[in-house]
C-alpha atoms as a PDB file:
ATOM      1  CA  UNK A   1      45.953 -55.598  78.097  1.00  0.00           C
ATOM      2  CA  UNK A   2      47.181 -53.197  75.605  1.00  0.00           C
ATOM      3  CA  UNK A   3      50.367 -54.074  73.648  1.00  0.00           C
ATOM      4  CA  UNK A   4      52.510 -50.956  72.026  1.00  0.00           C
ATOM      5  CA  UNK A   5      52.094 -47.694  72.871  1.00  0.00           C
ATOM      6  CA  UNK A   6      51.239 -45.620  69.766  1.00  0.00           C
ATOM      7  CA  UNK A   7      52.655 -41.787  69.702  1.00  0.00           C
ATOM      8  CA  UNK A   8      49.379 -39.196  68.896  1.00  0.00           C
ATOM      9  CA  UNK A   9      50.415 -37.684  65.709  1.00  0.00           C
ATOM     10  CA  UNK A  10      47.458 -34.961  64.951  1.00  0.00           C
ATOM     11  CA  UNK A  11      43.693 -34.668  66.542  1.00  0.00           C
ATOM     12  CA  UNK A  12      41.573 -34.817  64.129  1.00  0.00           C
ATOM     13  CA  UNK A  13      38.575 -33.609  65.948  1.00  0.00           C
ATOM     14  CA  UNK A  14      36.718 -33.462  69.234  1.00  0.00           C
ATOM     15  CA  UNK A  15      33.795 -35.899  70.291  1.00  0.00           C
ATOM     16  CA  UNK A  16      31.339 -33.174  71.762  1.00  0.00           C
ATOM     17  CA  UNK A  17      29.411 -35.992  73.943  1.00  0.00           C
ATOM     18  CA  UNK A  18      29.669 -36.377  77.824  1.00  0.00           C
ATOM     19  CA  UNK A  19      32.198 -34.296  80.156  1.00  0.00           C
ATOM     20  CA  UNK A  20      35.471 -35.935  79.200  1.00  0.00           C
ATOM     21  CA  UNK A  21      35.840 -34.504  75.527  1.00  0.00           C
ATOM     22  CA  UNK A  22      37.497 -37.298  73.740  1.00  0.00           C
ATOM     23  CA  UNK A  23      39.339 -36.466  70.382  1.00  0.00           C
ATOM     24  CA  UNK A  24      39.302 -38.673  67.019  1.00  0.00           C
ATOM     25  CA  UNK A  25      43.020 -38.705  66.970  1.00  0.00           C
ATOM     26  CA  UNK A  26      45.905 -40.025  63.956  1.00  0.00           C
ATOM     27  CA  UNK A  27      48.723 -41.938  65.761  1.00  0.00           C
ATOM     28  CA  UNK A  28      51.433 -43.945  64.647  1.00  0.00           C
ATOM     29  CA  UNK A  29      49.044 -47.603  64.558  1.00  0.00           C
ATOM     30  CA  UNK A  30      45.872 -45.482  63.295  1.00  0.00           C
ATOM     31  CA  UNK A  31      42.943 -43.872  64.139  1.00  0.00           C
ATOM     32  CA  UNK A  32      41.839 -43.639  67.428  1.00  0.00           C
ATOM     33  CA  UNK A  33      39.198 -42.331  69.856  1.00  0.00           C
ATOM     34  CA  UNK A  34      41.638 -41.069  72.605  1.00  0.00           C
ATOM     35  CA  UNK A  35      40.248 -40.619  75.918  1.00  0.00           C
ATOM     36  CA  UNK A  36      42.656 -38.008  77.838  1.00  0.00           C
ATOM     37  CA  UNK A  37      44.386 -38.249  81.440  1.00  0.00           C
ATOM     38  CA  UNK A  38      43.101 -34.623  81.727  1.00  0.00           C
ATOM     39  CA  UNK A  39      39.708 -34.920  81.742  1.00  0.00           C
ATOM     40  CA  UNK A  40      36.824 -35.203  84.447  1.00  0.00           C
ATOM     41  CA  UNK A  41      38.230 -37.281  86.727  1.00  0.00           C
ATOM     42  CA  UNK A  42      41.510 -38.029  85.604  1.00  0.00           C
ATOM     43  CA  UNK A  43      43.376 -40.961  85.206  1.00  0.00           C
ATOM     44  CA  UNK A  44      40.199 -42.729  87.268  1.00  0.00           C
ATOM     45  CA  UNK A  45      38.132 -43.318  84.139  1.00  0.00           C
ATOM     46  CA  UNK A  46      40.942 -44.809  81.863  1.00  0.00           C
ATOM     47  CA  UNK A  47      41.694 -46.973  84.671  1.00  0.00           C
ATOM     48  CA  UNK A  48      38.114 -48.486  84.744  1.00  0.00           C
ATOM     49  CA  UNK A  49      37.992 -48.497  80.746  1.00  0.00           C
ATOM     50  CA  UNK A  50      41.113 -50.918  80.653  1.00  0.00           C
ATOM     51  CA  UNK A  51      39.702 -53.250  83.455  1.00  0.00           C
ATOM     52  CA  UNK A  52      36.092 -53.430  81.747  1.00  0.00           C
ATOM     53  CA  UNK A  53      37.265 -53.663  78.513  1.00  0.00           C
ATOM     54  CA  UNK A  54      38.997 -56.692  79.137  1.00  0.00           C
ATOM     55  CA  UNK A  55      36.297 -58.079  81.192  1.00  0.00           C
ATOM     56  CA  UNK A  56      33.710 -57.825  77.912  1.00  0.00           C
ATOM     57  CA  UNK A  57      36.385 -59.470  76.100  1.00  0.00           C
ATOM     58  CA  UNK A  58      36.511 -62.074  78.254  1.00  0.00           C
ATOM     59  CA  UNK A  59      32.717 -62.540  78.040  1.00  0.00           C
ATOM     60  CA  UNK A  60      32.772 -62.619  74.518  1.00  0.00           C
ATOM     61  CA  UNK A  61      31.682 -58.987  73.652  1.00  0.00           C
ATOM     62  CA  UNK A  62      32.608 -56.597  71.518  1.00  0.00           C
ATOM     63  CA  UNK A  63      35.250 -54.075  72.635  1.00  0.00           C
ATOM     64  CA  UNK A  64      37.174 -51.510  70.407  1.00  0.00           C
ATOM     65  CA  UNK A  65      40.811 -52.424  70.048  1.00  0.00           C
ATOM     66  CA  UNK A  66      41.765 -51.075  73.308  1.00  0.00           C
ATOM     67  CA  UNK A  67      45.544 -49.444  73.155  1.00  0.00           C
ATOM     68  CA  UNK A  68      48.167 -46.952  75.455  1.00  0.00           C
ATOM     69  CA  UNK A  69      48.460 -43.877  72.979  1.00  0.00           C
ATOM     70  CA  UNK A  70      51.211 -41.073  74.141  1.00  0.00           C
ATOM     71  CA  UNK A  71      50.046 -37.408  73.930  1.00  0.00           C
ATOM     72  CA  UNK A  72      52.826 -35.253  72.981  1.00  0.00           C
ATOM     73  CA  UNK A  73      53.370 -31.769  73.971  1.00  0.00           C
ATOM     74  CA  UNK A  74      52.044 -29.179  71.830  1.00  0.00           C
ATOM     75  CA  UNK A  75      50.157 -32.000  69.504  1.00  0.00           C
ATOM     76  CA  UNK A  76      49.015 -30.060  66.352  1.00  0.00           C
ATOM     77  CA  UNK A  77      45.065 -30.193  66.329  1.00  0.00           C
ATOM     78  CA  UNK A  78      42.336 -29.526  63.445  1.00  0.00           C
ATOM     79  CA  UNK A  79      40.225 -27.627  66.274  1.00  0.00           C
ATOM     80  CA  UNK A  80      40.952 -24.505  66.826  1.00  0.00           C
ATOM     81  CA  UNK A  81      39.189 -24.303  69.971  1.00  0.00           C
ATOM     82  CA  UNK A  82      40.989 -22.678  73.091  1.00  0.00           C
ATOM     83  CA  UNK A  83      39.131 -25.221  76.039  1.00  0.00           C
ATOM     84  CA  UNK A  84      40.600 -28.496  73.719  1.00  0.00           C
ATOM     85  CA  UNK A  85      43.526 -27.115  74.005  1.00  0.00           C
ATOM     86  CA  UNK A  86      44.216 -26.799  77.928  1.00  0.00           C
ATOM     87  CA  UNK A  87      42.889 -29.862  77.809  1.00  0.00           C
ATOM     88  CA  UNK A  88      45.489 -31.733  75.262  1.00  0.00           C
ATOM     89  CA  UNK A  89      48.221 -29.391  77.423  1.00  0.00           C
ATOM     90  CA  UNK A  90      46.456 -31.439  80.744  1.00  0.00           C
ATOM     91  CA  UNK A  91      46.929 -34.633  79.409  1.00  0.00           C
ATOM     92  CA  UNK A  92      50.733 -34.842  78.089  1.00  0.00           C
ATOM     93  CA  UNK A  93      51.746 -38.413  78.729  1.00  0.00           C
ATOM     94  CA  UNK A  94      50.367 -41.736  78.457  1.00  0.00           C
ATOM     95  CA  UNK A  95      46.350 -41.871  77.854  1.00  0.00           C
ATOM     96  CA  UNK A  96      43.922 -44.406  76.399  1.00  0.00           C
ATOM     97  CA  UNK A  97      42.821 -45.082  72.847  1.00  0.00           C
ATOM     98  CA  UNK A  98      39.837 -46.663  71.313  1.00  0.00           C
ATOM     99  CA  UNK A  99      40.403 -48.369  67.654  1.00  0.00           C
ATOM    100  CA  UNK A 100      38.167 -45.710  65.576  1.00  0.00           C
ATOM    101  CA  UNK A 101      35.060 -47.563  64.132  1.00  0.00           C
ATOM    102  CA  UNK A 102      34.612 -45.740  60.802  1.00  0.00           C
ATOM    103  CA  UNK A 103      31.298 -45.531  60.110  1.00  0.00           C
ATOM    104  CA  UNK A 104      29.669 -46.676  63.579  1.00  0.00           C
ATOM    105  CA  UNK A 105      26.766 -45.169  64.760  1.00  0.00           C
ATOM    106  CA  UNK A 106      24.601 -44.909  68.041  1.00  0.00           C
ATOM    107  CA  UNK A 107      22.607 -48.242  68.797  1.00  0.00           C
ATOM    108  CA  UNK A 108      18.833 -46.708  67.697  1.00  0.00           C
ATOM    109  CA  UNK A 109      16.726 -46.775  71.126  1.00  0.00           C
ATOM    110  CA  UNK A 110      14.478 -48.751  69.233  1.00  0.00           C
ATOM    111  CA  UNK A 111      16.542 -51.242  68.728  1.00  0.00           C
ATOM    112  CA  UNK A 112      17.963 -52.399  72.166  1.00  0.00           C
ATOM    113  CA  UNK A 113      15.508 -55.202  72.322  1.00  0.00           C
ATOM    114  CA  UNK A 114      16.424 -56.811  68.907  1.00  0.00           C
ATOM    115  CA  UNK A 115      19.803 -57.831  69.995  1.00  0.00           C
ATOM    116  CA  UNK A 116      20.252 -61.218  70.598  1.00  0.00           C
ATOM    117  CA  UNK A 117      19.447 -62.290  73.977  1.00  0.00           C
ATOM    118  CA  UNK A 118      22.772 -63.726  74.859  1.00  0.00           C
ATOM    119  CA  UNK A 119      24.719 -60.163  74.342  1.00  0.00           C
ATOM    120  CA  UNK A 120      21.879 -58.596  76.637  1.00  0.00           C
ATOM    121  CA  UNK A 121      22.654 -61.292  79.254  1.00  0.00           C
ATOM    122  CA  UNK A 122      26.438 -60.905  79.109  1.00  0.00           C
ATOM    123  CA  UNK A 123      26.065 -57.021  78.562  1.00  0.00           C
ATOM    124  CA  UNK A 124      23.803 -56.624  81.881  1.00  0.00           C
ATOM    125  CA  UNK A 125      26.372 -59.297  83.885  1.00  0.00           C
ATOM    126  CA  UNK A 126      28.921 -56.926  83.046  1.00  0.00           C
ATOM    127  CA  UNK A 127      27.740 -54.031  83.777  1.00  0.00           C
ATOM    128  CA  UNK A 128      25.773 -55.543  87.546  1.00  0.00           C
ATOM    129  CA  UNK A 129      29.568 -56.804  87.940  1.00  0.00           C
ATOM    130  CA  UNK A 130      31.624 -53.393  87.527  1.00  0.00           C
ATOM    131  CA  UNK A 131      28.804 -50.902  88.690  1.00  0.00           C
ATOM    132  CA  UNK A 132      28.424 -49.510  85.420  1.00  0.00           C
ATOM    133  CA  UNK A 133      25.730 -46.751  85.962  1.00  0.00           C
ATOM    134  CA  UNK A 134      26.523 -45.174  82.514  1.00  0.00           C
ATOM    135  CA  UNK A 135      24.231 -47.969  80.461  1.00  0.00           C
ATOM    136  CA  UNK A 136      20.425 -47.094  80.385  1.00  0.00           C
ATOM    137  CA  UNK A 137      17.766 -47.431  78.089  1.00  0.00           C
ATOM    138  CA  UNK A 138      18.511 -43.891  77.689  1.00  0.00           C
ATOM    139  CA  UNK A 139      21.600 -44.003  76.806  1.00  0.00           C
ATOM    140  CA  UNK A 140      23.158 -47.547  75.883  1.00  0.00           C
ATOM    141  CA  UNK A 141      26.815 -47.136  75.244  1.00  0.00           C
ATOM    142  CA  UNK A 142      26.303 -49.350  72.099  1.00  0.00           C
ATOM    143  CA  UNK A 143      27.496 -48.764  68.774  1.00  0.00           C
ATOM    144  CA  UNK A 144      26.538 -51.049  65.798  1.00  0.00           C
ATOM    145  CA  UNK A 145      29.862 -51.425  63.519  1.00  0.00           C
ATOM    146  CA  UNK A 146      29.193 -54.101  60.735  1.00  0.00           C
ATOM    147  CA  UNK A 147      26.038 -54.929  62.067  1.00  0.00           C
ATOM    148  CA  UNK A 148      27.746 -55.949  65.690  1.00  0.00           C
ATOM    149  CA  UNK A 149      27.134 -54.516  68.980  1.00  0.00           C
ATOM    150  CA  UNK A 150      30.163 -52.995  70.086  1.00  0.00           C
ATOM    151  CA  UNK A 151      29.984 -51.773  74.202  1.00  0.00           C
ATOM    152  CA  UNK A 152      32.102 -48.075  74.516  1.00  0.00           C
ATOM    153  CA  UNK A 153      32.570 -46.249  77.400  1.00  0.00           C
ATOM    154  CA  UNK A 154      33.000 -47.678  80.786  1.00  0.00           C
ATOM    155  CA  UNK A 155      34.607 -44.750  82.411  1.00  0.00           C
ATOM    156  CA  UNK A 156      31.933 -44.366  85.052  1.00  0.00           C
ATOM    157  CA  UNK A 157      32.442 -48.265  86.341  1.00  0.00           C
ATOM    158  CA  UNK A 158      34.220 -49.478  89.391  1.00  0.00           C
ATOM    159  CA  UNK A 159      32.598 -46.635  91.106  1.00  0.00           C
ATOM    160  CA  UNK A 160      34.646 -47.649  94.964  1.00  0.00           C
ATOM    161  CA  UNK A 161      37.860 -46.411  93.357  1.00  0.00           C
ATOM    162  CA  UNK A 162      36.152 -42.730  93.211  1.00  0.00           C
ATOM    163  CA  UNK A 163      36.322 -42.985  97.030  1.00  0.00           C
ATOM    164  CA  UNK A 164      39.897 -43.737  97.833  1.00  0.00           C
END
């Protein structure tokens, strides 16, 4: 579970990947991907992102440091962009950070069936477990950091809660 809560200080940038426009953010513990209350489905995906998140832990996989980060009102941002701004205005309050991995990239397609067999097995338990439909060959939610798998983005899983 997340300790402190860290206070968003500036957004650096915007993360132009999926629906839920996550920002590259400064805060007062440092650099995080913040994923906003605002978004998509609200408060829904964050939800899922701490459960799963500390599942993969659990199993032994790597997880960006997972942390509460408050978005202030008015938070000055490095994009200029209109849209990004509603959306920081929708998501005043408590929302969910990701420890920046400087220098990560996207797990090469080519590459999914070089990792070792052990982090596939835990990796697909996972994701059978929480009903993540977001992993695909297409698309593997894996970023290598230091030569490590790291998962990201569990915001689709625990699909039942959707229904309430």
């Amino acid at each position: 579970m997340p300790s402190p809560i860290f206070q968003v200080l500036q957004v650096r940038s915007v993360l132009r990947k999926g629906n839920s426009l996550p920002v590259i953010a400064e805060t007062t513990g440092g650099t995080f991907v913040v994923k906003m209350r605002g978004a998509a489905q609200g408060i829904l995906p964050l939800v899922s992102e701490l459960i799963v998140g500390s599942l993969a832990l659990d199993l032994g996989l790597l997880v960006p440091e997972i942390a509460l980060v408050e978005m202030p009102p008015a938070v000055p941002s490095d994009d200029g962009n209109d849209e990004l701004r509603d959306l920081l205005d929708a998501s005043v309050g408590v929302c969910l950070g990701f420890r920046h991995l400087a220098g990560a990239r996207d797990l090469p397609l080519d590459r999914v069936d070089r990792l070792p067999r052990e982090f596939r097995r835990s990796c697909l338990f996972l994701d059978l477990l929480v009903e993540n439909v977001d992993r695909t060959l297409a698309n593997p939610n894996i970023l290598l950091w230091k030569d490590q798998p790291w998962l990201i983005d569990h915001g689709s899983s625990l699909s039942f809660h959707y229904d309430l």
